[in-house]
N, C-alpha and C. Protein backbone atom coordinates (compact mmCIF):
# COMPACT_ATOMS: atom_id res chain seq x y z
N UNK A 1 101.03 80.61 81.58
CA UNK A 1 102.42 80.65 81.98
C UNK A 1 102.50 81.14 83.42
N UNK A 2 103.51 80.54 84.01
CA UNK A 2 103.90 81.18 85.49
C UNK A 2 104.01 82.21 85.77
N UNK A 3 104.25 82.97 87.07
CA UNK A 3 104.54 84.15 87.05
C UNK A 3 105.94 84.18 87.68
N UNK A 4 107.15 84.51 87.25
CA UNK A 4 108.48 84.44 87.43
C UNK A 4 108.60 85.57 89.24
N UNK A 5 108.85 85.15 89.92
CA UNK A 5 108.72 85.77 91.52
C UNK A 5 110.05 85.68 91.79
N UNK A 6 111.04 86.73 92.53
CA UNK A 6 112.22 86.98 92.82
C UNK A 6 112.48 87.73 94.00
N UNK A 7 113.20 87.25 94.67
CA UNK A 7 114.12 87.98 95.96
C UNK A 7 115.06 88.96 95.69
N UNK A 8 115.24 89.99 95.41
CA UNK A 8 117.23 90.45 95.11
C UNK A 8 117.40 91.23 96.39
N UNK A 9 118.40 91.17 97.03
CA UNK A 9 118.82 92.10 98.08
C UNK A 9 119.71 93.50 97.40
N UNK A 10 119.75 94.24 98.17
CA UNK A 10 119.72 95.53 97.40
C UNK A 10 120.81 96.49 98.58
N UNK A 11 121.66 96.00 99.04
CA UNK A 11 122.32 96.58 100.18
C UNK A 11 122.52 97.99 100.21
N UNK A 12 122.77 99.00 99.29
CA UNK A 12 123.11 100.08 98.55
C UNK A 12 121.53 100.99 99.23
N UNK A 13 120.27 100.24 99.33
CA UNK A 13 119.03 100.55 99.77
C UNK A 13 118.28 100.31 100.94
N UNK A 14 119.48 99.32 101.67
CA UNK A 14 118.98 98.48 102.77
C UNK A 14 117.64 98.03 102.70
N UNK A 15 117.59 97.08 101.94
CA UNK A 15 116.03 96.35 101.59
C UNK A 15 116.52 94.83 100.39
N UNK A 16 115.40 94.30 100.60
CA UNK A 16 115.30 93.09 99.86
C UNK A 16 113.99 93.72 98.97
N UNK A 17 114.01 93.39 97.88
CA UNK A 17 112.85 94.06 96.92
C UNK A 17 112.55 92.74 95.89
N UNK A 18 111.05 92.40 96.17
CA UNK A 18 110.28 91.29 95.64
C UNK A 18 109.80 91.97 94.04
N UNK A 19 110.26 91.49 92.45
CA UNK A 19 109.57 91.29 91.68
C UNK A 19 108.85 90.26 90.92
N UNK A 20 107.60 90.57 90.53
CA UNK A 20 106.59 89.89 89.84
C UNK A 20 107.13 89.70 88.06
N UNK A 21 107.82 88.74 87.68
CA UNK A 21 107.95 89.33 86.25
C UNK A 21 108.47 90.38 86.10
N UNK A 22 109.70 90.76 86.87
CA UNK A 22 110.29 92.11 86.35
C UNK A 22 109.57 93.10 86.93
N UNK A 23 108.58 93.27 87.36
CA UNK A 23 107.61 94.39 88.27
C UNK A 23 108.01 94.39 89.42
N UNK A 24 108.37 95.69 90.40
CA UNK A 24 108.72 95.74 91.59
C UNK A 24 106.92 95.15 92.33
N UNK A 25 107.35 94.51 93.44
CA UNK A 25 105.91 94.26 93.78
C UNK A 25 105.88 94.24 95.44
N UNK A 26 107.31 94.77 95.98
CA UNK A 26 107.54 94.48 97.82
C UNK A 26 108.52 94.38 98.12
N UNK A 27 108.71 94.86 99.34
CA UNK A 27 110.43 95.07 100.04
C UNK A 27 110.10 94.66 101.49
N UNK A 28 111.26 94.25 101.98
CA UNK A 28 111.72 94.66 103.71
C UNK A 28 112.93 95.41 103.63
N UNK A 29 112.87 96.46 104.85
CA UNK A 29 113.60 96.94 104.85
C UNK A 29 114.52 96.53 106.45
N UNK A 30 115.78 96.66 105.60
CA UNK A 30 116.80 96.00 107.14
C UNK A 30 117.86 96.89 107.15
N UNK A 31 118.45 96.61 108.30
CA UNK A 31 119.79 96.90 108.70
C UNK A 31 121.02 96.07 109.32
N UNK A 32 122.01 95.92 108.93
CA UNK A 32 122.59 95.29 109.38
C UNK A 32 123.93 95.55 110.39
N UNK A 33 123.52 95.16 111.30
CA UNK A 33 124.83 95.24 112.42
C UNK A 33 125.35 94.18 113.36
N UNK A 34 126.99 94.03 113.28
CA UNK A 34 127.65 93.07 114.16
C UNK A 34 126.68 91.89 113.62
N UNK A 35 126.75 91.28 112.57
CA UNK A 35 126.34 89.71 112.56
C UNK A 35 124.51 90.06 112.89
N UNK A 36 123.83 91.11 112.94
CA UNK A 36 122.57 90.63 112.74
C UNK A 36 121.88 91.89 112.09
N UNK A 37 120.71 90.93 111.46
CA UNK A 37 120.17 91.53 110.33
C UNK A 37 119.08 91.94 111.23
N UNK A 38 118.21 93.57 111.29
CA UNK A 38 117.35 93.81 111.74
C UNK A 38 116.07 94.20 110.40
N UNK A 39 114.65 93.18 110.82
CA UNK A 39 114.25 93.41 109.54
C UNK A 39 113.35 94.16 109.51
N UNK A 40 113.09 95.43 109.58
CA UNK A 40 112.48 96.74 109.81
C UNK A 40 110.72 96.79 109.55
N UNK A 41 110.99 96.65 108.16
CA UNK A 41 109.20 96.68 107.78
C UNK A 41 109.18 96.03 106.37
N UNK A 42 108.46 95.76 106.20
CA UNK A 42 107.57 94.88 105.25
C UNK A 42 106.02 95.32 104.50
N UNK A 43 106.56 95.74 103.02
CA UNK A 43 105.50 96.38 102.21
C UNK A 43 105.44 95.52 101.07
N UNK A 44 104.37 95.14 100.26
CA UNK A 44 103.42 94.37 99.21
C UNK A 44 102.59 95.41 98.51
N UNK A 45 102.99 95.51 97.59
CA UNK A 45 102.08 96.55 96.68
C UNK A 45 100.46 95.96 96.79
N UNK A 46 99.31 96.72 96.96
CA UNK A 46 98.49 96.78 96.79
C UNK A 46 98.11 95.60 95.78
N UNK A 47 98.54 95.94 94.48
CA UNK A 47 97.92 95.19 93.01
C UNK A 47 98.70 93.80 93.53
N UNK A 48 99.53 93.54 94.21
CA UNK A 48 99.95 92.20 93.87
C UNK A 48 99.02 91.18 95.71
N UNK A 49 98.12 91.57 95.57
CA UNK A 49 97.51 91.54 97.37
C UNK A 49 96.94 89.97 97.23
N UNK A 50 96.85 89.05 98.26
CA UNK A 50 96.26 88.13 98.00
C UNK A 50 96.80 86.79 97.66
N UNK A 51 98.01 86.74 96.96
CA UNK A 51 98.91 86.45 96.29
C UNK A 51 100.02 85.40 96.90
N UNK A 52 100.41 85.69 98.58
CA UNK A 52 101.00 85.11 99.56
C UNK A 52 102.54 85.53 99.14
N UNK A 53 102.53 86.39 98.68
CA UNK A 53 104.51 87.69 98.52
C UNK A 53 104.70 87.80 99.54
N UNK A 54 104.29 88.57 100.32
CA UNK A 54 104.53 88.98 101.98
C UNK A 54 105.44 87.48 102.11
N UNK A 55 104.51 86.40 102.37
CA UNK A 55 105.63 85.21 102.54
C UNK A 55 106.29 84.41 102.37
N UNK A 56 106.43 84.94 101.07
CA UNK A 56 107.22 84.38 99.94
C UNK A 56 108.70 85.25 100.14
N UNK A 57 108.38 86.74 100.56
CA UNK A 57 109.33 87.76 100.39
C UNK A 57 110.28 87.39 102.21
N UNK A 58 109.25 87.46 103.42
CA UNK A 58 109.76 86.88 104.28
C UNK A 58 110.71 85.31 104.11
N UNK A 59 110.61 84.55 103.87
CA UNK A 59 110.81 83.27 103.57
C UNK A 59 112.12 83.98 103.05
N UNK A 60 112.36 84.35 101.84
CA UNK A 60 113.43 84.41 101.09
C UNK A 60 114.83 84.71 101.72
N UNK A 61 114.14 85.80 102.53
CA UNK A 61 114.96 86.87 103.34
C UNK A 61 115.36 85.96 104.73
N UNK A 62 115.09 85.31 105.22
CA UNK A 62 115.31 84.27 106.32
C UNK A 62 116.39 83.23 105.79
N UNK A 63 115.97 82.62 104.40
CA UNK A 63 117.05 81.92 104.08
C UNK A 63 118.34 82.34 103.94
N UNK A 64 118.31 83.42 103.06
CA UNK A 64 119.26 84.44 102.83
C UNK A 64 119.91 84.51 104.13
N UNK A 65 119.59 84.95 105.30
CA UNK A 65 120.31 85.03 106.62
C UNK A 65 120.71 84.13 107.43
N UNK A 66 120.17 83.11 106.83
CA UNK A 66 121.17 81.59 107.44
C UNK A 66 122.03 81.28 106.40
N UNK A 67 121.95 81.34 105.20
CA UNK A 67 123.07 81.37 104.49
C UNK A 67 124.21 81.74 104.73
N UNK A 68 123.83 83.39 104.91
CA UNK A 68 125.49 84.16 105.35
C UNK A 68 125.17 84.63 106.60
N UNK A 69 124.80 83.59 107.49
CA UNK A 69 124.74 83.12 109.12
C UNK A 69 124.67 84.40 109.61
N UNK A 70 123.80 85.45 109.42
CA UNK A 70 123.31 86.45 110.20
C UNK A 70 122.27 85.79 111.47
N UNK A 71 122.44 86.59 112.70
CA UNK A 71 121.21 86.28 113.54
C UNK A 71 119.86 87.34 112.68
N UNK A 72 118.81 86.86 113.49
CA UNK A 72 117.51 87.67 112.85
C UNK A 72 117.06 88.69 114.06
N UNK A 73 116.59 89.46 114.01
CA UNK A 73 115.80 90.56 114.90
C UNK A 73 114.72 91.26 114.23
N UNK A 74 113.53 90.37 114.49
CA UNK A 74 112.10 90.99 113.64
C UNK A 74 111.61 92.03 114.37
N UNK A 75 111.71 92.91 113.44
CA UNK A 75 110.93 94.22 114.99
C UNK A 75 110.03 94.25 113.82
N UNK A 76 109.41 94.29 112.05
CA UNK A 76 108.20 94.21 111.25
C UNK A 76 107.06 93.49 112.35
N UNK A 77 106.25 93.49 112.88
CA UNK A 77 105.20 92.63 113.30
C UNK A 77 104.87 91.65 112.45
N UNK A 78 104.70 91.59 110.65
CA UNK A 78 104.64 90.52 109.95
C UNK A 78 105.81 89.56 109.90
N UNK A 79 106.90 89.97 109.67
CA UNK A 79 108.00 89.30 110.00
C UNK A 79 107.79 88.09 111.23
N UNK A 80 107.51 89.00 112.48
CA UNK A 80 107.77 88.26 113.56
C UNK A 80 106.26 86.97 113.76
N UNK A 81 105.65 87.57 112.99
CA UNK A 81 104.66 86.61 112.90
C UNK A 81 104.90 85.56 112.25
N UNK A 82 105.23 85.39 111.15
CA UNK A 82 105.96 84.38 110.01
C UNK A 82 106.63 83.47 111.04
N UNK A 83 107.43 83.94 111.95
CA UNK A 83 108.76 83.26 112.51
C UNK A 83 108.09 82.49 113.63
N UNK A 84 106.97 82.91 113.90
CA UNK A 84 106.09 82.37 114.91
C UNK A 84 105.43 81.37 114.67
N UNK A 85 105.26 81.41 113.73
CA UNK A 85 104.79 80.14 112.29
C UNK A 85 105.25 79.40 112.17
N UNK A 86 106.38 79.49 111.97
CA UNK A 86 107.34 78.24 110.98
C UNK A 86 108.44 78.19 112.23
N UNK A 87 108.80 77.54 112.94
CA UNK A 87 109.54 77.05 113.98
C UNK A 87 110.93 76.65 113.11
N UNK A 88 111.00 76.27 111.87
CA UNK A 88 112.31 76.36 111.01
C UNK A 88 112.98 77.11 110.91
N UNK A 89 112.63 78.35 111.67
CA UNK A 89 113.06 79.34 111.56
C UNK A 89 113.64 80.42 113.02
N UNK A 90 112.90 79.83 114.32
CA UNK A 90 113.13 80.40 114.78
C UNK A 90 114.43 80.30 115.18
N UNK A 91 115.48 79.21 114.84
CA UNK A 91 116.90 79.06 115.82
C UNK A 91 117.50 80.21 115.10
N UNK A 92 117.19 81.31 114.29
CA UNK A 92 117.46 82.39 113.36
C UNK A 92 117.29 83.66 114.38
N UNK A 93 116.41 83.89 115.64
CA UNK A 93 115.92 84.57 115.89
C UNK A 93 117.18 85.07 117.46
N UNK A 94 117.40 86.60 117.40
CA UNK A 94 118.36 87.00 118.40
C UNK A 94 117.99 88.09 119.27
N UNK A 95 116.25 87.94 119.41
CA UNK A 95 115.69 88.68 120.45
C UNK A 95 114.04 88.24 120.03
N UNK A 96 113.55 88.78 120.99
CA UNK A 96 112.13 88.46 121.24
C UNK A 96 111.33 88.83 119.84
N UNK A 97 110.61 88.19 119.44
CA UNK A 97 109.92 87.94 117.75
C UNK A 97 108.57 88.68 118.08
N UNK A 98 108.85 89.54 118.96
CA UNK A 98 106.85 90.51 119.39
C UNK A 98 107.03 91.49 118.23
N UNK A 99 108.53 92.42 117.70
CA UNK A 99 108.40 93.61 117.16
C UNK A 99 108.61 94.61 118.01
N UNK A 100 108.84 94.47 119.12
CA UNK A 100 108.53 95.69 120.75
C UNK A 100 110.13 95.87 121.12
N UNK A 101 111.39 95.80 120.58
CA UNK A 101 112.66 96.00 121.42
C UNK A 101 112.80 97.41 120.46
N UNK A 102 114.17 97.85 120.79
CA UNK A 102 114.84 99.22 120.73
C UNK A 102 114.39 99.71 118.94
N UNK A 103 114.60 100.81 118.70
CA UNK A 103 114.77 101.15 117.12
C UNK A 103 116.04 100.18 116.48
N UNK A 104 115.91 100.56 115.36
CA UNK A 104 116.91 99.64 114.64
C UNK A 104 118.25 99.88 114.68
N UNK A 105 119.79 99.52 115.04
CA UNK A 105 120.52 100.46 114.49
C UNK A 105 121.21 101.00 112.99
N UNK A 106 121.35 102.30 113.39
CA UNK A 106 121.93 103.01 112.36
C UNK A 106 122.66 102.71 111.60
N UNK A 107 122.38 102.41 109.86
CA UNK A 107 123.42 102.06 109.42
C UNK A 107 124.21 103.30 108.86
């Protein structure tokens, strides 16, 4: 049988949190201000390693922000790597995709 893989955003936590079958298994953590989503950092549990979550969990979270037409601001270094990747993605992007601009702001 498959393994059932999920996105839920979690605003209350500022994070998107990836489960495996009901198992927490990875988050990004963001913030959101004025129309853009800043996507902070990016964690994958250990046990679920190998697996390709990280960009499964990125991916999700990108769609999600063209949906409800947020700009993107990857300051995660994995994040900004992903986006560096997949060119589908970058017209999403509302500053430089290195990870290197200001802290995030405060939500």
């Amino acid at each position: 049988m498959d393994e059932v893989v999920e996105t839920v955003d979690h605003p209350d936590r500022g994070r998107y949190e990836l489960t495996v079958d009901s198992q927490f298994a990875g988050s990004i953590s963001y913030a959101i201000h004025n129309g853009q989503i800043v996507l902070i950092h990016t964690e994958i549990d250990p046990a679920y390693a190998g697996k390709h979550l990280g960009q499964r969990l990125v991916r999700s979270v990108l769609d999600d922000a063209r949906v409800r037409r947020l700009r993107v601001r990857p300051k995660c270094p994995f994040v900004a790597a992903y986006i560096r990747s997949h060119p589908e993605y970058q017209d999403l992007v509302d500053a430089r995709i290195d990870g290197s601009e200001d802290p995030a702001p405060r939500r």
